[in-house]
C-alpha atoms as a PDB file:
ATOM      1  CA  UNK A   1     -85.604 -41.906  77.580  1.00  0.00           C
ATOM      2  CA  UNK A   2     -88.552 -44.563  76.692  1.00  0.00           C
ATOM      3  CA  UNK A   3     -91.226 -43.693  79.070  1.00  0.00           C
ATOM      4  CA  UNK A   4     -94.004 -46.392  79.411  1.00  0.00           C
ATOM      5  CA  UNK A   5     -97.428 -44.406  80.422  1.00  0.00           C
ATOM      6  CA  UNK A   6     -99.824 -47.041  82.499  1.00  0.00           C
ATOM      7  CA  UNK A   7     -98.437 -47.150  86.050  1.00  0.00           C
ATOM      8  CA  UNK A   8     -95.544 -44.686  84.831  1.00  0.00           C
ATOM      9  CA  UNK A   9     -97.013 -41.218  84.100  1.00  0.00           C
ATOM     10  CA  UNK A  10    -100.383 -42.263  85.349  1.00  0.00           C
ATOM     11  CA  UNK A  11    -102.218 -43.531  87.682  1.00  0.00           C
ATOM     12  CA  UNK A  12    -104.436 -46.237  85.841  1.00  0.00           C
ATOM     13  CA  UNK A  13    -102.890 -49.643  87.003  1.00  0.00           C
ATOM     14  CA  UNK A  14    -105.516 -50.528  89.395  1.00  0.00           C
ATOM     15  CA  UNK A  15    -108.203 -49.223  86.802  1.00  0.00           C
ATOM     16  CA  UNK A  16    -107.012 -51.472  83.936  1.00  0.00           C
ATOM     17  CA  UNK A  17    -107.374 -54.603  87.058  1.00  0.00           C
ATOM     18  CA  UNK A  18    -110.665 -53.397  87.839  1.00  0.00           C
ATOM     19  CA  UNK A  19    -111.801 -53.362  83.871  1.00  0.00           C
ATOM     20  CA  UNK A  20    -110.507 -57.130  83.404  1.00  0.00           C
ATOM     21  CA  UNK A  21    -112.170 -58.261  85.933  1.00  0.00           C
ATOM     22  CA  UNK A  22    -115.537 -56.833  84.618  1.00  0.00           C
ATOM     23  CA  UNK A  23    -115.016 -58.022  81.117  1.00  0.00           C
ATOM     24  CA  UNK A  24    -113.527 -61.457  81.984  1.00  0.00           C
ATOM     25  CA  UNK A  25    -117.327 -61.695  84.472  1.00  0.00           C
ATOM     26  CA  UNK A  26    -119.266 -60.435  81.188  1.00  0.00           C
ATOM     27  CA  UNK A  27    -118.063 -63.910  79.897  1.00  0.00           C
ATOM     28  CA  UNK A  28    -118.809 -65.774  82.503  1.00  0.00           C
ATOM     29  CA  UNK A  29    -115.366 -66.174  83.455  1.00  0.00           C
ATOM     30  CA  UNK A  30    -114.511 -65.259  87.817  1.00  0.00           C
ATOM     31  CA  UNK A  31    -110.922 -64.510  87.401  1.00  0.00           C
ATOM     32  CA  UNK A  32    -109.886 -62.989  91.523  1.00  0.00           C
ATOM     33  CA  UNK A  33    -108.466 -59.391  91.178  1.00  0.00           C
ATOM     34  CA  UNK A  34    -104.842 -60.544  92.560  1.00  0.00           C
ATOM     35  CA  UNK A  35    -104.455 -62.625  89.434  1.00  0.00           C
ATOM     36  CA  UNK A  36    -105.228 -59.733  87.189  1.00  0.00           C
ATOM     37  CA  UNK A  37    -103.275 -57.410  88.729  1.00  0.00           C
ATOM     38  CA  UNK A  38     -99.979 -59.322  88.826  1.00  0.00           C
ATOM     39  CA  UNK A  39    -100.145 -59.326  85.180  1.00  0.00           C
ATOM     40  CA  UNK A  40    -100.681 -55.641  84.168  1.00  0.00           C
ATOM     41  CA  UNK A  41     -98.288 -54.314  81.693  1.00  0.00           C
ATOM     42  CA  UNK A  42     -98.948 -56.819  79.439  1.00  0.00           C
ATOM     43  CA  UNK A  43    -101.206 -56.170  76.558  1.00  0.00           C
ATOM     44  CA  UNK A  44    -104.647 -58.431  76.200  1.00  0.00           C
ATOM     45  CA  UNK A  45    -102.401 -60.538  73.688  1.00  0.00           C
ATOM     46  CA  UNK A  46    -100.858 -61.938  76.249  1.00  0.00           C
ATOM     47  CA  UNK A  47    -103.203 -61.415  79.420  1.00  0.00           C
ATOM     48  CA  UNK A  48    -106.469 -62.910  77.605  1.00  0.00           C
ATOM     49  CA  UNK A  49    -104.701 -66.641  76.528  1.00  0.00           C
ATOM     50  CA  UNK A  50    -102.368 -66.525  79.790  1.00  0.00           C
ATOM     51  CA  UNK A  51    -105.847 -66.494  81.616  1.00  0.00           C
ATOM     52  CA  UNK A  52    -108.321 -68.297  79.928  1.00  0.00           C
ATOM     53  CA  UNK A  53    -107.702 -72.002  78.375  1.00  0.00           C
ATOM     54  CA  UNK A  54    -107.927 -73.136  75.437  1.00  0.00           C
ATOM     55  CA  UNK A  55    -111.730 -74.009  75.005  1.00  0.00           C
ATOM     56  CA  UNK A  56    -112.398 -70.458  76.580  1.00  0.00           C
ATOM     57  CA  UNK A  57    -109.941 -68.852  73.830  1.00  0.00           C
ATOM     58  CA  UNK A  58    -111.996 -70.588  71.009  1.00  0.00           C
ATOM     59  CA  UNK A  59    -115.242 -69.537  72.721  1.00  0.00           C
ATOM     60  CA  UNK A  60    -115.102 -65.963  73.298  1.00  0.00           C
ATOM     61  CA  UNK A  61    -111.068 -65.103  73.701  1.00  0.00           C
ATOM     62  CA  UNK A  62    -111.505 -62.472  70.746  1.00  0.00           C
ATOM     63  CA  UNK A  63    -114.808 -61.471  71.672  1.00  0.00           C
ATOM     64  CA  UNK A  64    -113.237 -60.582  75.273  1.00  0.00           C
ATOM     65  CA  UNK A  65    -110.405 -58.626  74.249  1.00  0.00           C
ATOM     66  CA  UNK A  66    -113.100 -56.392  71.647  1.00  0.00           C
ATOM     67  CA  UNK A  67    -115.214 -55.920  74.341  1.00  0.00           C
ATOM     68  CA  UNK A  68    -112.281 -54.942  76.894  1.00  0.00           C
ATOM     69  CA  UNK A  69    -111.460 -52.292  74.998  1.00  0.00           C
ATOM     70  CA  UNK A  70    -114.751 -50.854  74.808  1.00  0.00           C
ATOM     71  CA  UNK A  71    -115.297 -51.201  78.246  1.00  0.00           C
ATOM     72  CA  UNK A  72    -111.925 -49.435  79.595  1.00  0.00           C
ATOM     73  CA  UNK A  73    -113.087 -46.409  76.992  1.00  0.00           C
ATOM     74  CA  UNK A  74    -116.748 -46.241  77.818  1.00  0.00           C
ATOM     75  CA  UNK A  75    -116.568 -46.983  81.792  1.00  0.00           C
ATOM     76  CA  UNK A  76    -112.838 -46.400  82.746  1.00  0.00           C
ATOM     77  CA  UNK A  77    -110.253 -43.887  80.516  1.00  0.00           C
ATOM     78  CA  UNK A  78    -111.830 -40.538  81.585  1.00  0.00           C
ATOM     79  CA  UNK A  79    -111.173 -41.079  85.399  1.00  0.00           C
ATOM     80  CA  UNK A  80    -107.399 -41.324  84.709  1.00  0.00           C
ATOM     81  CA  UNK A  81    -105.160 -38.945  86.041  1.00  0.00           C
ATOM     82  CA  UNK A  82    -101.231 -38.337  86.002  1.00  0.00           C
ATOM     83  CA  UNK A  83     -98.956 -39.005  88.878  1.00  0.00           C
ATOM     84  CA  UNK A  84     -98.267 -36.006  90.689  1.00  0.00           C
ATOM     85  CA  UNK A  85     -95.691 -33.572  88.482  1.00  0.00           C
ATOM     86  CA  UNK A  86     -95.504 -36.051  85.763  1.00  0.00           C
ATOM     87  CA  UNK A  87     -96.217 -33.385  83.920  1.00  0.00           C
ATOM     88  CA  UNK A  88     -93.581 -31.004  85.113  1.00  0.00           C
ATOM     89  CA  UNK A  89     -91.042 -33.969  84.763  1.00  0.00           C
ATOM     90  CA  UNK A  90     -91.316 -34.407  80.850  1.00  0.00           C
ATOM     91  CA  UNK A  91     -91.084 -30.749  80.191  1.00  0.00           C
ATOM     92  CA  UNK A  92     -87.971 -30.471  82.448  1.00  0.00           C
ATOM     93  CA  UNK A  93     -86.412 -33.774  80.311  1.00  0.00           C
ATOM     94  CA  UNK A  94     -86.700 -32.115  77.515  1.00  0.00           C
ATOM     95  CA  UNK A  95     -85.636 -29.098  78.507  1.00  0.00           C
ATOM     96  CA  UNK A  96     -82.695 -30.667  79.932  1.00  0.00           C
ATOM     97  CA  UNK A  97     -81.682 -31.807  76.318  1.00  0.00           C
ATOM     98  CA  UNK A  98     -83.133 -35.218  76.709  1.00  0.00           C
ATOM     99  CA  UNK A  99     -84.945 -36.557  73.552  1.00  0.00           C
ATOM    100  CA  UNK A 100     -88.088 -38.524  74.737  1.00  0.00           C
ATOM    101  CA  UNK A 101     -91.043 -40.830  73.522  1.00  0.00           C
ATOM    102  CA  UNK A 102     -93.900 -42.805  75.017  1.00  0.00           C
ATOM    103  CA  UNK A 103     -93.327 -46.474  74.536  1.00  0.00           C
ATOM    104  CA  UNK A 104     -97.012 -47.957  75.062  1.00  0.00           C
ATOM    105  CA  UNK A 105     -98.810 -50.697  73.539  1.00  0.00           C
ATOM    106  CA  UNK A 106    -102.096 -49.237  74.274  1.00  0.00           C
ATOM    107  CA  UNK A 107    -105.027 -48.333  70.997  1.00  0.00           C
ATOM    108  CA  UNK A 108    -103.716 -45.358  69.641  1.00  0.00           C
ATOM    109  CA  UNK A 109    -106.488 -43.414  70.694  1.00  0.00           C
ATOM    110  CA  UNK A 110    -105.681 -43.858  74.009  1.00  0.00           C
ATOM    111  CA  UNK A 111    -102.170 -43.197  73.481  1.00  0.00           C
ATOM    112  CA  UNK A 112    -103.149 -39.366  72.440  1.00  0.00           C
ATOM    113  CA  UNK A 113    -105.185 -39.235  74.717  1.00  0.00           C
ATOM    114  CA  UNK A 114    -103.127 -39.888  77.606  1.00  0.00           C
ATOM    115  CA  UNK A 115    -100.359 -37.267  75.148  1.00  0.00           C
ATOM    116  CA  UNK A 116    -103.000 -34.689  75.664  1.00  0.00           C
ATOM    117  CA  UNK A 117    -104.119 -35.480  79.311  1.00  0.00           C
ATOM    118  CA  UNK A 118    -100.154 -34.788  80.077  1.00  0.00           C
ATOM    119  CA  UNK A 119     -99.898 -31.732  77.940  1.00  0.00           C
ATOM    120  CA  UNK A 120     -96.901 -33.487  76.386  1.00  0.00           C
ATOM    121  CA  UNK A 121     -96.888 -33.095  72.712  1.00  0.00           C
ATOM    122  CA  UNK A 122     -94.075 -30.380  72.368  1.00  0.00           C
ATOM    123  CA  UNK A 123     -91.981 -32.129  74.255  1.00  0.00           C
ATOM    124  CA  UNK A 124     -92.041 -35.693  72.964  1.00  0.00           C
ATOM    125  CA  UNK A 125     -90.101 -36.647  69.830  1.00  0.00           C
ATOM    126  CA  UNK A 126     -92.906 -39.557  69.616  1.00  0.00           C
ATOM    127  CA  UNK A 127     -95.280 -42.179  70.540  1.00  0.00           C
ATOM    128  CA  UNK A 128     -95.946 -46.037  69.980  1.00  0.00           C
ATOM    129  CA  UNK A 129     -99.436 -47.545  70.099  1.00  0.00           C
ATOM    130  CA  UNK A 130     -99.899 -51.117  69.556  1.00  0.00           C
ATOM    131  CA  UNK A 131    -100.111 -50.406  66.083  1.00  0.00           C
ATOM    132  CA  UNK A 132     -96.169 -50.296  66.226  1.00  0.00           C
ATOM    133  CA  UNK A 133     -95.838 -53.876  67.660  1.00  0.00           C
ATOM    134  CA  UNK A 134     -97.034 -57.502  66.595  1.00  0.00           C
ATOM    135  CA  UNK A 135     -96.210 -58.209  70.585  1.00  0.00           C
ATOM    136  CA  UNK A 136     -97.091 -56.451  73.471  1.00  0.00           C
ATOM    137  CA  UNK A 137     -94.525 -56.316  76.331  1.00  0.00           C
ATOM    138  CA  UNK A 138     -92.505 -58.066  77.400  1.00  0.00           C
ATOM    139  CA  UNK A 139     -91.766 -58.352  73.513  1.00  0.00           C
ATOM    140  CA  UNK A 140     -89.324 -55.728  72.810  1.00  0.00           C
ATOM    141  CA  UNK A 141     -90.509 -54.527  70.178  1.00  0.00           C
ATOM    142  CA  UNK A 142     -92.427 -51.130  71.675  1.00  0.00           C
ATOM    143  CA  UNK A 143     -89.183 -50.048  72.882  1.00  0.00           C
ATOM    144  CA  UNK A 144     -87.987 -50.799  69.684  1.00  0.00           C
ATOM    145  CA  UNK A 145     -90.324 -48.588  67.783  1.00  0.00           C
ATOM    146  CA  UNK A 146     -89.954 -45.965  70.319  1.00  0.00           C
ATOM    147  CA  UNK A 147     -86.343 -46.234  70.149  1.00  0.00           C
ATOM    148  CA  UNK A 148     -86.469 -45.899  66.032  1.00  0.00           C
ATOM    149  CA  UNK A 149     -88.794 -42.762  66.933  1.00  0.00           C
ATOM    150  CA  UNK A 150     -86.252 -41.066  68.935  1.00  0.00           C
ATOM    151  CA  UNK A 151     -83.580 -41.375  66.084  1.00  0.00           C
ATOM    152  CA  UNK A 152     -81.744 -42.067  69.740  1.00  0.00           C
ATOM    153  CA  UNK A 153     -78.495 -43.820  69.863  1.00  0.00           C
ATOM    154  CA  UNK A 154     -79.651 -47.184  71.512  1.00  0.00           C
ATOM    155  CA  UNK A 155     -76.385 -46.999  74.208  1.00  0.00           C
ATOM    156  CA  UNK A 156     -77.312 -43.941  75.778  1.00  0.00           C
ATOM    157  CA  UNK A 157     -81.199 -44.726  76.227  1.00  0.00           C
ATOM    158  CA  UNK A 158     -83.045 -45.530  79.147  1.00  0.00           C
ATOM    159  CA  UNK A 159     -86.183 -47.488  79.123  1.00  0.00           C
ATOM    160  CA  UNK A 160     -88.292 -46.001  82.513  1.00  0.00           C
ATOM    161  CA  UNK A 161     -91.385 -47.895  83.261  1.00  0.00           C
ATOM    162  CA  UNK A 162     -93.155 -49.899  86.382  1.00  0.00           C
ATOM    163  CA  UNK A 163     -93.801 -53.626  85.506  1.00  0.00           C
ATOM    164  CA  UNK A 164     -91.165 -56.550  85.432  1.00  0.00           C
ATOM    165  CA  UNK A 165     -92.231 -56.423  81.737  1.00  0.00           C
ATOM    166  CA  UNK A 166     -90.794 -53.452  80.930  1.00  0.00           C
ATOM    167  CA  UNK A 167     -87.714 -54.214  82.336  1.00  0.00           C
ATOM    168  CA  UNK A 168     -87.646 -57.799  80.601  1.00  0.00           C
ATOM    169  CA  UNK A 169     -88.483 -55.906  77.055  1.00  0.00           C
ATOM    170  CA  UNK A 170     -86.210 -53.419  77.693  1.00  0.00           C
ATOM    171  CA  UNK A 171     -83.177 -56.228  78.170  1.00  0.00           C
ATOM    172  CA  UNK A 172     -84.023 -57.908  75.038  1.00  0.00           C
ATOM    173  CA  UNK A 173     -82.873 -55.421  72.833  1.00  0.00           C
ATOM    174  CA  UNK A 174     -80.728 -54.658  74.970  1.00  0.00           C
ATOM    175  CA  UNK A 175     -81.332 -51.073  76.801  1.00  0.00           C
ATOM    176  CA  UNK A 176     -80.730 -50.367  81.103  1.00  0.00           C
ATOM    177  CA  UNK A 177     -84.163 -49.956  82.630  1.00  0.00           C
ATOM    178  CA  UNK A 178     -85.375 -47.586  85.318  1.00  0.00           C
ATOM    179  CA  UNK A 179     -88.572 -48.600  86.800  1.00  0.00           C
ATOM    180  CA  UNK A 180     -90.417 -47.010  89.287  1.00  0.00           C
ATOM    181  CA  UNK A 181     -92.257 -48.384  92.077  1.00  0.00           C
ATOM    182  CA  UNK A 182     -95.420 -45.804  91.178  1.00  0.00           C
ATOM    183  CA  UNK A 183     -97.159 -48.707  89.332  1.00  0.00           C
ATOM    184  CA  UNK A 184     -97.660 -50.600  92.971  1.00  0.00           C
ATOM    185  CA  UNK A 185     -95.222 -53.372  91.660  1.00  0.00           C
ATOM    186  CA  UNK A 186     -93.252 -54.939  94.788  1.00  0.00           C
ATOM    187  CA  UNK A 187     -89.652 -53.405  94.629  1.00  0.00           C
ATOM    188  CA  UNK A 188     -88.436 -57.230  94.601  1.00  0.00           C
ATOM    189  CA  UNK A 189     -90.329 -57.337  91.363  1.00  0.00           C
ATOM    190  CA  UNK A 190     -88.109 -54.899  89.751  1.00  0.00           C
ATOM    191  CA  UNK A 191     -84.780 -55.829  91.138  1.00  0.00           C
ATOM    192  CA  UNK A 192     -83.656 -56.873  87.740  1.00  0.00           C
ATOM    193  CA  UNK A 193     -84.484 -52.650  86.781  1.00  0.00           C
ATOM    194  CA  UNK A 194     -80.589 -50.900  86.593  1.00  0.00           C
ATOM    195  CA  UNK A 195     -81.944 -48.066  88.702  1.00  0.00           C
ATOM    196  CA  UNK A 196     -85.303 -47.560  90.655  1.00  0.00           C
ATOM    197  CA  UNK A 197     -86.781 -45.052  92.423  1.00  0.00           C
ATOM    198  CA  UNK A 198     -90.276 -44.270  94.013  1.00  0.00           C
ATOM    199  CA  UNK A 199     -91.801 -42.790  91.235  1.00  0.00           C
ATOM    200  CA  UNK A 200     -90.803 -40.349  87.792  1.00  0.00           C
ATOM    201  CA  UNK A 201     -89.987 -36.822  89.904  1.00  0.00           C
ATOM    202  CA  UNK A 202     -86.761 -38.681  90.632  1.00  0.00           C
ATOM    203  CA  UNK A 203     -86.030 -38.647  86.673  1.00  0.00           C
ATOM    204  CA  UNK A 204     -84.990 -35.474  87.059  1.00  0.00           C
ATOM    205  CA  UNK A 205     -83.903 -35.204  90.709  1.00  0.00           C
ATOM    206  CA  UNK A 206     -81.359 -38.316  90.286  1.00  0.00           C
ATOM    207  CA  UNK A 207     -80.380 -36.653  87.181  1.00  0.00           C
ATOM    208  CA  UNK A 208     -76.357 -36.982  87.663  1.00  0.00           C
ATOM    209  CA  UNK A 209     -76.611 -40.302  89.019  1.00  0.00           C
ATOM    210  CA  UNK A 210     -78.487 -41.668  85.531  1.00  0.00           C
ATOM    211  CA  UNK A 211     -75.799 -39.643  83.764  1.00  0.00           C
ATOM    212  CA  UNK A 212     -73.325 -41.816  85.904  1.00  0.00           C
ATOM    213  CA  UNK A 213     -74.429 -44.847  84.170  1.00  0.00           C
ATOM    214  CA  UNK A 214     -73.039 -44.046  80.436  1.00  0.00           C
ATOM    215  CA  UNK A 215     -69.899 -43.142  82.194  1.00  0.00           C
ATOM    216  CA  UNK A 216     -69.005 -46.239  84.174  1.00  0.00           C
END
């Protein structure tokens, strides 16, 4: 399994909104907090010029996306917390024989960070940052680096995350998707996922019914 880690493992969809928002006003720019929000789970490469036009990108797009970053680890990254037994979930993967990584176009301090905050290392095989991409999602290519990571055989991997992006990267290369309805993404949203569930404690609960889906 590829497990995305914003709106997945924790808690911090609403956070990254709320950081936008403050760094797109630090520009000048009023963006409203519904427009934000529909668009988390993609990386600033795509949020920043899907928001701003094109005499706004030449003015201070860069600038934003710097700053953004800066923001979310000064103001924002320490009040992060995991989903309830997200924790307990990845060590019971992996002690269930399932090889895992964190698929996440986040800096890659943040990534070990949010490694750490889980208590995850042992039981990860790796972890993509947006080092590991050119794109963020819905470009494949995190999935595709986590995949590589895994040394996982691509037709028995899951992708698991919480936007319509993950499910749309996950497709292009192409894996099944589980997403999870923990990253406040309306279930219609995610229709396209092969399996979804409320949040990651099904991962292990619904166990026999993923395990249905490489035998069908």
């Amino acid at each position: 399994m590829l497990l995305d880690i914003d709106g997945t493992l924790v808690d911090s969809n609403d956070k990254h909104t709320d950081c936008w928002v403050e760094a797109f006003a630090h520009f000048g720019k009023r963006v409203e907090w519904d427009e934000i929000r529909g668009q988390i789970g993609k990386g600033g490469d795509l949020l920043v010029p899907d928001t701003l036009n094109a005499r706004e990108m030449r003015r201070f797009g860069e600038e934003l996306k710097t700053y953004r970053g800066e923001l979310w680890k000064r103001r924002y990254l320490e009040t992060v917390q995991p989903f309830p037994r997200a924790r307990e979930v990845i060590r019971e993967l992996h002690e269930l024989g399932i090889r895992l990584a964190f698929a996440s176009s986040s800096n890659p301090d943040e990534v070990e960070y949010y490694v750490d905050l889980l208590g995850a290392r042992e039981w990860i095989a790796g972890s993509t940052s947006k080092e590991d991409a050119r794109f963020s999602k819905p470009s494949p290519e995190i999935f595709q680096a986590a995949l590589e990571q895994t040394g996982s055989d691509d037709a028995f991997t899951f992708a698991v995350g919480d936007t319509p992006y993950d499910i749309l990267a996950a497709h292009r290369i192409p894996l099944p998707a589980i997403a999870v309805l923990s990253g406040g993404f309306p279930a219609d949203t995610l229709k396209k996922a092969e399996l979804l569930f409320d949040d990651v404690t099904a991962l292990t609960r619904e166990i026999d019914r993923i395990d249905d889906y490489f035998r069908t």
